[in-house]
N, C-alpha and C. Protein backbone atom coordinates (compact mmCIF):
# COMPACT_ATOMS: atom_id res chain seq x y z
N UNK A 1 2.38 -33.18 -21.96
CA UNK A 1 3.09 -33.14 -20.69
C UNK A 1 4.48 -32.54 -20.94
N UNK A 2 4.74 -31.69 -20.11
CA UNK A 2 6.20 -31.03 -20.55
C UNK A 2 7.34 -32.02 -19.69
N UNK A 3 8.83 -31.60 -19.91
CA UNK A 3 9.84 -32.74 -19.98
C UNK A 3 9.99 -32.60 -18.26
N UNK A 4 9.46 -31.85 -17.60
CA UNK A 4 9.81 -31.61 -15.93
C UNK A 4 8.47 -32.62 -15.75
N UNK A 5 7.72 -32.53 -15.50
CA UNK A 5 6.53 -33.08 -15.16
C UNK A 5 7.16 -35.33 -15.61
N UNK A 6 7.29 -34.96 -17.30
CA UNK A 6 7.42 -36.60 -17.26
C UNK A 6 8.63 -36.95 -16.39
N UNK A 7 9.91 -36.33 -16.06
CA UNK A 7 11.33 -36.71 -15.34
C UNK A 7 10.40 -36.73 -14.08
N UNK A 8 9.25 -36.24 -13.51
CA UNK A 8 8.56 -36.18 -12.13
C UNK A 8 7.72 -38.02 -12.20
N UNK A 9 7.12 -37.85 -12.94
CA UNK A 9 6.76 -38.93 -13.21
C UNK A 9 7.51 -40.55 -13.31
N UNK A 10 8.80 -40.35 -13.90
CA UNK A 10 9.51 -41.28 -14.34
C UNK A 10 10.07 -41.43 -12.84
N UNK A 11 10.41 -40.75 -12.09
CA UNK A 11 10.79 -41.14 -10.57
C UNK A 11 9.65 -41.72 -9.86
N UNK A 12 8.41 -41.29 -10.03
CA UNK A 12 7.52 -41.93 -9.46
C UNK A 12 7.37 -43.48 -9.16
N UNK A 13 7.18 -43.32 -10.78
CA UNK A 13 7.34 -44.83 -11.40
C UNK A 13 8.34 -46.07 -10.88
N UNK A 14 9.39 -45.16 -10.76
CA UNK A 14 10.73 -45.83 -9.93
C UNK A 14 10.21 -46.74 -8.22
N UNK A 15 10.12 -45.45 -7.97
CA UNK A 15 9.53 -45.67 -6.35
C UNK A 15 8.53 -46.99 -6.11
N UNK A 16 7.58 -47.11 -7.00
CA UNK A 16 6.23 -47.67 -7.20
C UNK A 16 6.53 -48.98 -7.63
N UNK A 17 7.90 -49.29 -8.56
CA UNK A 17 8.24 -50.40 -8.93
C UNK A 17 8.97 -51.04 -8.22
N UNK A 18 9.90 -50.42 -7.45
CA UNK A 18 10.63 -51.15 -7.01
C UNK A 18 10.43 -51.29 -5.99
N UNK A 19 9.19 -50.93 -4.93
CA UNK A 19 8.54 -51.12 -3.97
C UNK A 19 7.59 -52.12 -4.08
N UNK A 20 6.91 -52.26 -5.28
CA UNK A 20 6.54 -53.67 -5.44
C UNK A 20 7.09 -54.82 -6.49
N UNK A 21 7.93 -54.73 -6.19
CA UNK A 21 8.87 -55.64 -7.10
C UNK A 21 8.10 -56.04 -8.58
N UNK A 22 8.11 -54.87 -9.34
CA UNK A 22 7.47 -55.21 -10.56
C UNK A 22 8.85 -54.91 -11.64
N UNK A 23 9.26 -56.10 -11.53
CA UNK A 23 10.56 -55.71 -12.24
C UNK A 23 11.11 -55.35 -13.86
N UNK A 24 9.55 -55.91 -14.69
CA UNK A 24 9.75 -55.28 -15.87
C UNK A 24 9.17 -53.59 -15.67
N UNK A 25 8.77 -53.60 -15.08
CA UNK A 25 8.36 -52.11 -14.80
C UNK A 25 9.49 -51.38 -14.58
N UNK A 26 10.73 -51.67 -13.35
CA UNK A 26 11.06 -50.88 -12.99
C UNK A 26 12.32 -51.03 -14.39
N UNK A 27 12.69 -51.96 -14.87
CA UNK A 27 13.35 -51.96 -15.65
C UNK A 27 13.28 -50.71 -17.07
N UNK A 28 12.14 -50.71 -17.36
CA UNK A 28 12.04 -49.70 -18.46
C UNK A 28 12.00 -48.56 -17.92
N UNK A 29 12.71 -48.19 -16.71
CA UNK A 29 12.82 -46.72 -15.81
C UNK A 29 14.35 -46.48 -16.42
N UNK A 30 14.99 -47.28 -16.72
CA UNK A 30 16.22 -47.11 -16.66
C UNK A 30 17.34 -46.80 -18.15
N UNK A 31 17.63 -46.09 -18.52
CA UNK A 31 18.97 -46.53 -19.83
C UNK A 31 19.61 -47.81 -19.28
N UNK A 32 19.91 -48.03 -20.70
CA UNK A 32 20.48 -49.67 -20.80
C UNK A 32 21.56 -49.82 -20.13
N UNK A 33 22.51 -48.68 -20.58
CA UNK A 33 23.99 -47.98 -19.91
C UNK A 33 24.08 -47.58 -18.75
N UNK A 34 22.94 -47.73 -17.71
CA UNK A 34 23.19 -47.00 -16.40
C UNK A 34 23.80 -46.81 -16.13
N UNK A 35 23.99 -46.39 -14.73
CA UNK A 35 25.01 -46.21 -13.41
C UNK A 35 24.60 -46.21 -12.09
N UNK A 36 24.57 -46.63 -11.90
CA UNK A 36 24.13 -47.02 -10.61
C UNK A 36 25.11 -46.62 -9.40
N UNK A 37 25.41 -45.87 -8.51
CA UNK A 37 26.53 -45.48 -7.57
C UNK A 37 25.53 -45.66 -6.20
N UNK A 38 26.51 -46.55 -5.38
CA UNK A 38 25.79 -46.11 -4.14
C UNK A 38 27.20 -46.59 -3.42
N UNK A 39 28.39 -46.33 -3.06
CA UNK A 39 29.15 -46.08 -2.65
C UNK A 39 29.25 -45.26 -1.60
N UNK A 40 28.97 -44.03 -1.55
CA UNK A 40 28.51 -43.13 -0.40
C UNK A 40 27.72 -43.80 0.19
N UNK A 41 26.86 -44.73 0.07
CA UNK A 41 25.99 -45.42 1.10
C UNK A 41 25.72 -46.76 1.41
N UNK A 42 27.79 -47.56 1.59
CA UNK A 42 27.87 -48.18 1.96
C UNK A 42 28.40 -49.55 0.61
N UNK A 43 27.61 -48.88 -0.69
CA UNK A 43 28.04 -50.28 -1.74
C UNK A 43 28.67 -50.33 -2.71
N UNK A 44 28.83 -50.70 -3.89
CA UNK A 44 29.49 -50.34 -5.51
C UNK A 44 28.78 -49.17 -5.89
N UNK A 45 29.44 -49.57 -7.55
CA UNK A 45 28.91 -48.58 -8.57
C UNK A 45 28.59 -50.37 -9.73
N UNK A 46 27.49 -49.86 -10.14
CA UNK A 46 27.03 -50.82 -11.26
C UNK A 46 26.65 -50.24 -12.28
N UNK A 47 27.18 -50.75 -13.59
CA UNK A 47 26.91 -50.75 -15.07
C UNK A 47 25.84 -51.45 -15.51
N UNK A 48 24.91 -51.22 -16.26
CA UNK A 48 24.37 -51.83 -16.63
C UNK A 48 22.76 -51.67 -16.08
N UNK A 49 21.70 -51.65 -16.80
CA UNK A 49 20.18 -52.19 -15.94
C UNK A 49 20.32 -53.49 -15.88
N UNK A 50 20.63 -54.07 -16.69
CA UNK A 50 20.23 -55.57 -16.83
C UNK A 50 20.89 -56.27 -15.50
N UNK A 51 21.91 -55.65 -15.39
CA UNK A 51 22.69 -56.25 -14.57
C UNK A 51 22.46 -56.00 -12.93
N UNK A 52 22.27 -54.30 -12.95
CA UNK A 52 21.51 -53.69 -11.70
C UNK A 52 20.07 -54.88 -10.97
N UNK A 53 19.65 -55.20 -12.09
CA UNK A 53 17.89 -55.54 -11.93
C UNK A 53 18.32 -56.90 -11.66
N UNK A 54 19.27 -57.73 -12.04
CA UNK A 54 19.59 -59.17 -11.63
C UNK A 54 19.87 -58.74 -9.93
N UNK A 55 20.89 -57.44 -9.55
CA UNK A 55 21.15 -57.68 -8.04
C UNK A 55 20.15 -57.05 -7.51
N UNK A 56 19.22 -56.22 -7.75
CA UNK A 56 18.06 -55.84 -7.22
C UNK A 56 17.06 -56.90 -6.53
N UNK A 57 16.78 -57.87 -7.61
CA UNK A 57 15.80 -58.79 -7.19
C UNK A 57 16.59 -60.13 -6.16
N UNK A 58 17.85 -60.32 -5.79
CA UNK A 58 18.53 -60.99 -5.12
C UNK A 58 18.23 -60.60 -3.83
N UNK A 59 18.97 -59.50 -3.59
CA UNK A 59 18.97 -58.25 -2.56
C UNK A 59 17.96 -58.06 -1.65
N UNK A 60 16.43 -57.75 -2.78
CA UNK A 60 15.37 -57.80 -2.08
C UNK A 60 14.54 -58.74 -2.03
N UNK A 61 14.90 -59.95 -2.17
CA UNK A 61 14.47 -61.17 -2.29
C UNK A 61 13.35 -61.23 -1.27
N UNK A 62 13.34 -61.27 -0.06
CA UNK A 62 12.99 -61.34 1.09
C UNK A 62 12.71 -59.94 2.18
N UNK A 63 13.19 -58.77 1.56
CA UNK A 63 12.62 -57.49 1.92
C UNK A 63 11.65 -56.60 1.08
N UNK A 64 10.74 -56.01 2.23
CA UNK A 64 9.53 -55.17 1.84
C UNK A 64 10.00 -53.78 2.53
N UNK A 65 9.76 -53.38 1.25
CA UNK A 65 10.70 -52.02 1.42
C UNK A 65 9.47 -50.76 0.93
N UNK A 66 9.74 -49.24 1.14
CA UNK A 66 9.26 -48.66 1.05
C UNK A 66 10.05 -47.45 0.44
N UNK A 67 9.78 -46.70 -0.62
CA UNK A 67 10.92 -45.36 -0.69
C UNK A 67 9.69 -44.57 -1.16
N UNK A 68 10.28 -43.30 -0.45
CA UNK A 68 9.84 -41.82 -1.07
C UNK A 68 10.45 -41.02 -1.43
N UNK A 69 10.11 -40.32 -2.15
CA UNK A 69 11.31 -39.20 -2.65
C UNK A 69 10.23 -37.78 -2.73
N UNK A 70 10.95 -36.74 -2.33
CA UNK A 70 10.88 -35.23 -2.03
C UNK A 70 11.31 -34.22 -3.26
N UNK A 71 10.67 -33.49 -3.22
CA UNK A 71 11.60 -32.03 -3.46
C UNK A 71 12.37 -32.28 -4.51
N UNK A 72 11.89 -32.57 -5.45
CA UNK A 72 12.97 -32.77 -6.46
C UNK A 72 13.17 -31.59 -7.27
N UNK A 73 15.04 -31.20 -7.25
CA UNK A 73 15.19 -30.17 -8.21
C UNK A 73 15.36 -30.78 -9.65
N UNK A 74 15.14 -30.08 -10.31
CA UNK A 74 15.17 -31.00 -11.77
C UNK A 74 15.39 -29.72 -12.67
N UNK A 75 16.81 -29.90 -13.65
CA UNK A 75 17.13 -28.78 -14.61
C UNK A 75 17.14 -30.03 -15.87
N UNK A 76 16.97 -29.21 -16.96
CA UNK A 76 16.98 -29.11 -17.93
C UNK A 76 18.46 -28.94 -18.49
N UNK A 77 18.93 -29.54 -18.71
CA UNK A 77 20.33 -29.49 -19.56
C UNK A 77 20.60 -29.28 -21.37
N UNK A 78 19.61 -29.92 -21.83
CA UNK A 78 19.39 -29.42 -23.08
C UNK A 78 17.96 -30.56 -23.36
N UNK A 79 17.77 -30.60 -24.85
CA UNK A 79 16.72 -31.41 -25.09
C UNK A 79 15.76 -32.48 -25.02
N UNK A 80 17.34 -33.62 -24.58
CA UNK A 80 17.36 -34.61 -24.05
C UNK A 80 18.16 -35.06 -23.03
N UNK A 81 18.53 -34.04 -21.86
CA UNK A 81 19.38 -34.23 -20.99
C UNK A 81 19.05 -33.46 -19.94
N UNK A 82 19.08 -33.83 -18.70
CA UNK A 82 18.65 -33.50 -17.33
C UNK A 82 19.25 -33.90 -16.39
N UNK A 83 19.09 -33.15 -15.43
CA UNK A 83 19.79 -33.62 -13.97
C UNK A 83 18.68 -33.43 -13.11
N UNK A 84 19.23 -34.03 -11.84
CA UNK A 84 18.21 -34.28 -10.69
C UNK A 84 18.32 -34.34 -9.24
N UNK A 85 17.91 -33.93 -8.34
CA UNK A 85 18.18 -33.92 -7.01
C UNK A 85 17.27 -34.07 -5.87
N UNK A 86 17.01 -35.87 -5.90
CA UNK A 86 16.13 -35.51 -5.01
C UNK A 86 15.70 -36.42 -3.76
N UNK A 87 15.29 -35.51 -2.62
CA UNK A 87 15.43 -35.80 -1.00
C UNK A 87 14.66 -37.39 -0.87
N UNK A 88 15.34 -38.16 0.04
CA UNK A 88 14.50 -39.36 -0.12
C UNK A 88 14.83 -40.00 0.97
N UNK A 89 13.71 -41.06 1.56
CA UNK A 89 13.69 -41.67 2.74
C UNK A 89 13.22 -43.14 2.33
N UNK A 90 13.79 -44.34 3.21
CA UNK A 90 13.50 -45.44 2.84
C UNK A 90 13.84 -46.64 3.79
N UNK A 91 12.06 -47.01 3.91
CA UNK A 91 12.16 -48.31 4.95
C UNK A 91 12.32 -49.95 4.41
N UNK A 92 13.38 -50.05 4.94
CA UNK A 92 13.39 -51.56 4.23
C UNK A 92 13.04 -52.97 5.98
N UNK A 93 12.31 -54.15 5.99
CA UNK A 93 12.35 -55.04 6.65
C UNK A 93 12.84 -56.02 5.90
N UNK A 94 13.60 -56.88 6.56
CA UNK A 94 13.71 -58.09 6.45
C UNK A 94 13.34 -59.49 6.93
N UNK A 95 13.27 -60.43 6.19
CA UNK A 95 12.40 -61.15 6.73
C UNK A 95 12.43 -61.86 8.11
N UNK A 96 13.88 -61.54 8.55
CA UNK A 96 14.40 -61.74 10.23
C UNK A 96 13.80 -60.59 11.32
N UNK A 97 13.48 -59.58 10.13
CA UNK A 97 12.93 -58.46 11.45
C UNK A 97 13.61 -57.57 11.38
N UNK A 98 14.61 -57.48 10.87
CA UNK A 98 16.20 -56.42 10.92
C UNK A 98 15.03 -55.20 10.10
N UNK A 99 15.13 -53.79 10.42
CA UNK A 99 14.97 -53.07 10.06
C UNK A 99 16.26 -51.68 9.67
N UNK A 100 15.65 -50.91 8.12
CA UNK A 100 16.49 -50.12 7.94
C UNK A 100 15.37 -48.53 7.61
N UNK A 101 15.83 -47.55 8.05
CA UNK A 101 14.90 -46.63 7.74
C UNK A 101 16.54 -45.40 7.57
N UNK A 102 16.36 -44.94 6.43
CA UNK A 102 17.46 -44.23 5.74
C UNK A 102 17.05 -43.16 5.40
N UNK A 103 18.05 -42.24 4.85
CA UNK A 103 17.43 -40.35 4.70
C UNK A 103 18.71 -39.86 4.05
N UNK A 104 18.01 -39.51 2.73
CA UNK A 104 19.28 -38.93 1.81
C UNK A 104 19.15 -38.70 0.65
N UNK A 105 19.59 -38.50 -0.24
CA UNK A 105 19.61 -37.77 -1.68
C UNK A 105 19.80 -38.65 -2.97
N UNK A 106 19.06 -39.06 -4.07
CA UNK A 106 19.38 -38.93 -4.99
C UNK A 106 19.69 -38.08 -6.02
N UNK A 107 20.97 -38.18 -6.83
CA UNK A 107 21.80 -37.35 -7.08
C UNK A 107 21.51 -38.28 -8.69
N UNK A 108 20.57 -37.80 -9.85
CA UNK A 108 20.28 -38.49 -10.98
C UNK A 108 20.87 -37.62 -12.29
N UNK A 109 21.04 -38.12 -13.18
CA UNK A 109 20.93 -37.63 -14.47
C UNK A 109 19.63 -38.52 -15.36
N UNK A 110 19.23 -38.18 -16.66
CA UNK A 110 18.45 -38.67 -16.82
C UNK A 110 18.76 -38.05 -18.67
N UNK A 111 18.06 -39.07 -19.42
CA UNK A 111 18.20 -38.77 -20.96
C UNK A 111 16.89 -39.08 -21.58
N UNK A 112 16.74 -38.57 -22.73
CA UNK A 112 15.39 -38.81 -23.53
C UNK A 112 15.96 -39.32 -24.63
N UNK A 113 15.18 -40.48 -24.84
CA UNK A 113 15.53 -41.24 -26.28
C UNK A 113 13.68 -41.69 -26.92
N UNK A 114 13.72 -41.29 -27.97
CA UNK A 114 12.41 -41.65 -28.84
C UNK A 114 11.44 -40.74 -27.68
N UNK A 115 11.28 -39.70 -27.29
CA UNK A 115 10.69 -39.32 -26.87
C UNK A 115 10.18 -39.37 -25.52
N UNK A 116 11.32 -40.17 -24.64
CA UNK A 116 10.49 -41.18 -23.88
C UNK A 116 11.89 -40.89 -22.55
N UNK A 117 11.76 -40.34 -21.74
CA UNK A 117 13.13 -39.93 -20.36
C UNK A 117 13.16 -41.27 -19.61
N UNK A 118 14.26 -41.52 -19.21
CA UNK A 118 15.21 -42.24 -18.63
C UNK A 118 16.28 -41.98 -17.58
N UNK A 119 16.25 -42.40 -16.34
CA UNK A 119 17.34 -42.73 -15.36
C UNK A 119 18.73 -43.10 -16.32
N UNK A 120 19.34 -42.09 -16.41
CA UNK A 120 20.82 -42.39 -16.86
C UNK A 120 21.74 -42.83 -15.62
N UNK A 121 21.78 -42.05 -15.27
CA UNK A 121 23.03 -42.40 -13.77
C UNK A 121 22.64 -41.70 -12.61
N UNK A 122 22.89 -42.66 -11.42
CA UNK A 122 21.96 -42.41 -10.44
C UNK A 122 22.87 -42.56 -8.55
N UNK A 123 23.12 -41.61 -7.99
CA UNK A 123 24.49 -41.60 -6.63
C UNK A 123 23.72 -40.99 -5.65
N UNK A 124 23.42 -42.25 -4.96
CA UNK A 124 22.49 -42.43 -3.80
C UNK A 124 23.52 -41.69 -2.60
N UNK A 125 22.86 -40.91 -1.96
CA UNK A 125 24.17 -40.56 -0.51
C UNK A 125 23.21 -41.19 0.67
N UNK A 126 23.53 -41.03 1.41
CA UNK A 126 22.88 -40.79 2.62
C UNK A 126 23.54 -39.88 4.04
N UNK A 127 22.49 -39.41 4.69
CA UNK A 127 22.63 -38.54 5.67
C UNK A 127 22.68 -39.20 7.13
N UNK A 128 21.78 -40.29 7.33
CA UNK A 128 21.10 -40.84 8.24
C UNK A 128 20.77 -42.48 8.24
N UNK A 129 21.35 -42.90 8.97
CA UNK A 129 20.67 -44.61 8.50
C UNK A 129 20.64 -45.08 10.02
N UNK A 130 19.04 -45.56 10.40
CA UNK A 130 18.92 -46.15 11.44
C UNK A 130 18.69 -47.76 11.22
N UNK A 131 19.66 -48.50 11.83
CA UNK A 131 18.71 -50.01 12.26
C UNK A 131 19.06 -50.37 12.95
N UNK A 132 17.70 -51.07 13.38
CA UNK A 132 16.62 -52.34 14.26
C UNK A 132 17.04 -53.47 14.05
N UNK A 133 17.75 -54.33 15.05
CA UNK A 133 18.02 -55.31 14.68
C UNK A 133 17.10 -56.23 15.12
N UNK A 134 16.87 -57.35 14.47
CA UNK A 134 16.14 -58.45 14.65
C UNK A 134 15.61 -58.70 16.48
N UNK A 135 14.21 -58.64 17.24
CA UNK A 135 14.32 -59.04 18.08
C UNK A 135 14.99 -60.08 19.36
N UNK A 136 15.22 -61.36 18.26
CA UNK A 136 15.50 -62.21 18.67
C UNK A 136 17.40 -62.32 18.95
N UNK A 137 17.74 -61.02 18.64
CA UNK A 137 19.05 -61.16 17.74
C UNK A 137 20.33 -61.06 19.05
């Protein structure tokens, strides 16, 4: 498998995990060192997976969420280094009913260690964010 195809893959994987909260899964998506930015869309910047994956599973404690991702440009930076760009949409419910359906870009880098690519640092934007608030609300 060449290094575009597995960085295609390794996002997949992303999507798939953290849509079903398989959290050692989504964990080995990630360098240890992350980055996590989502500032442009409303939150911090976080260091760390370990630490990311503790507020991940808080967060979505109680939401069933959905993400896709598009069109990904993906360069090659050198051997073990890549960048990434790619279009993405994402429905989250909560368990009150509150709905979020979002539209926007991940903005990734990504590294290969032992052979094996990784989510290095990762700056979520967004374009679009609709929500539904709770019927009852």
């Amino acid at each position: 498998m060449d290094d575009i195809e597995a960085i295609r893959q390794l996002k997949a994987r992303y999507f798939r995990t953290i849509d079903t909260k398989d959290w050692d899964g989504l964990r080995r998506v990630f360098a240890d060192d992350v980055v996590m930015d989502t500032v442009d869309a409303g939150g911090d910047v976080m260091t760390g997976a370990d630490d990311f994956l503790d507020f991940l599973q808080g967060a979505l404690a109680d939401v069933v969420s959905v993400h896709h991702g598009h069109t990904p440009e993906i360069e090659l930076t050198s051997p073990t280094t890549a960048t990434g760009i790619w279009a993405m949409e994402d429905m989250l419910r909560w368990g009150n009913g509150m709905e979020l359906h979002g539209y926007g870009h991940y903005h990734e880098t990504y590294e290969k260690v032992d052979e094996t690519w990784r989510i290095k640092t990762q700056k979520l934007t967004r374009l679009r964010t609709d929500i539904t608030e709770p019927a009852d609300a």
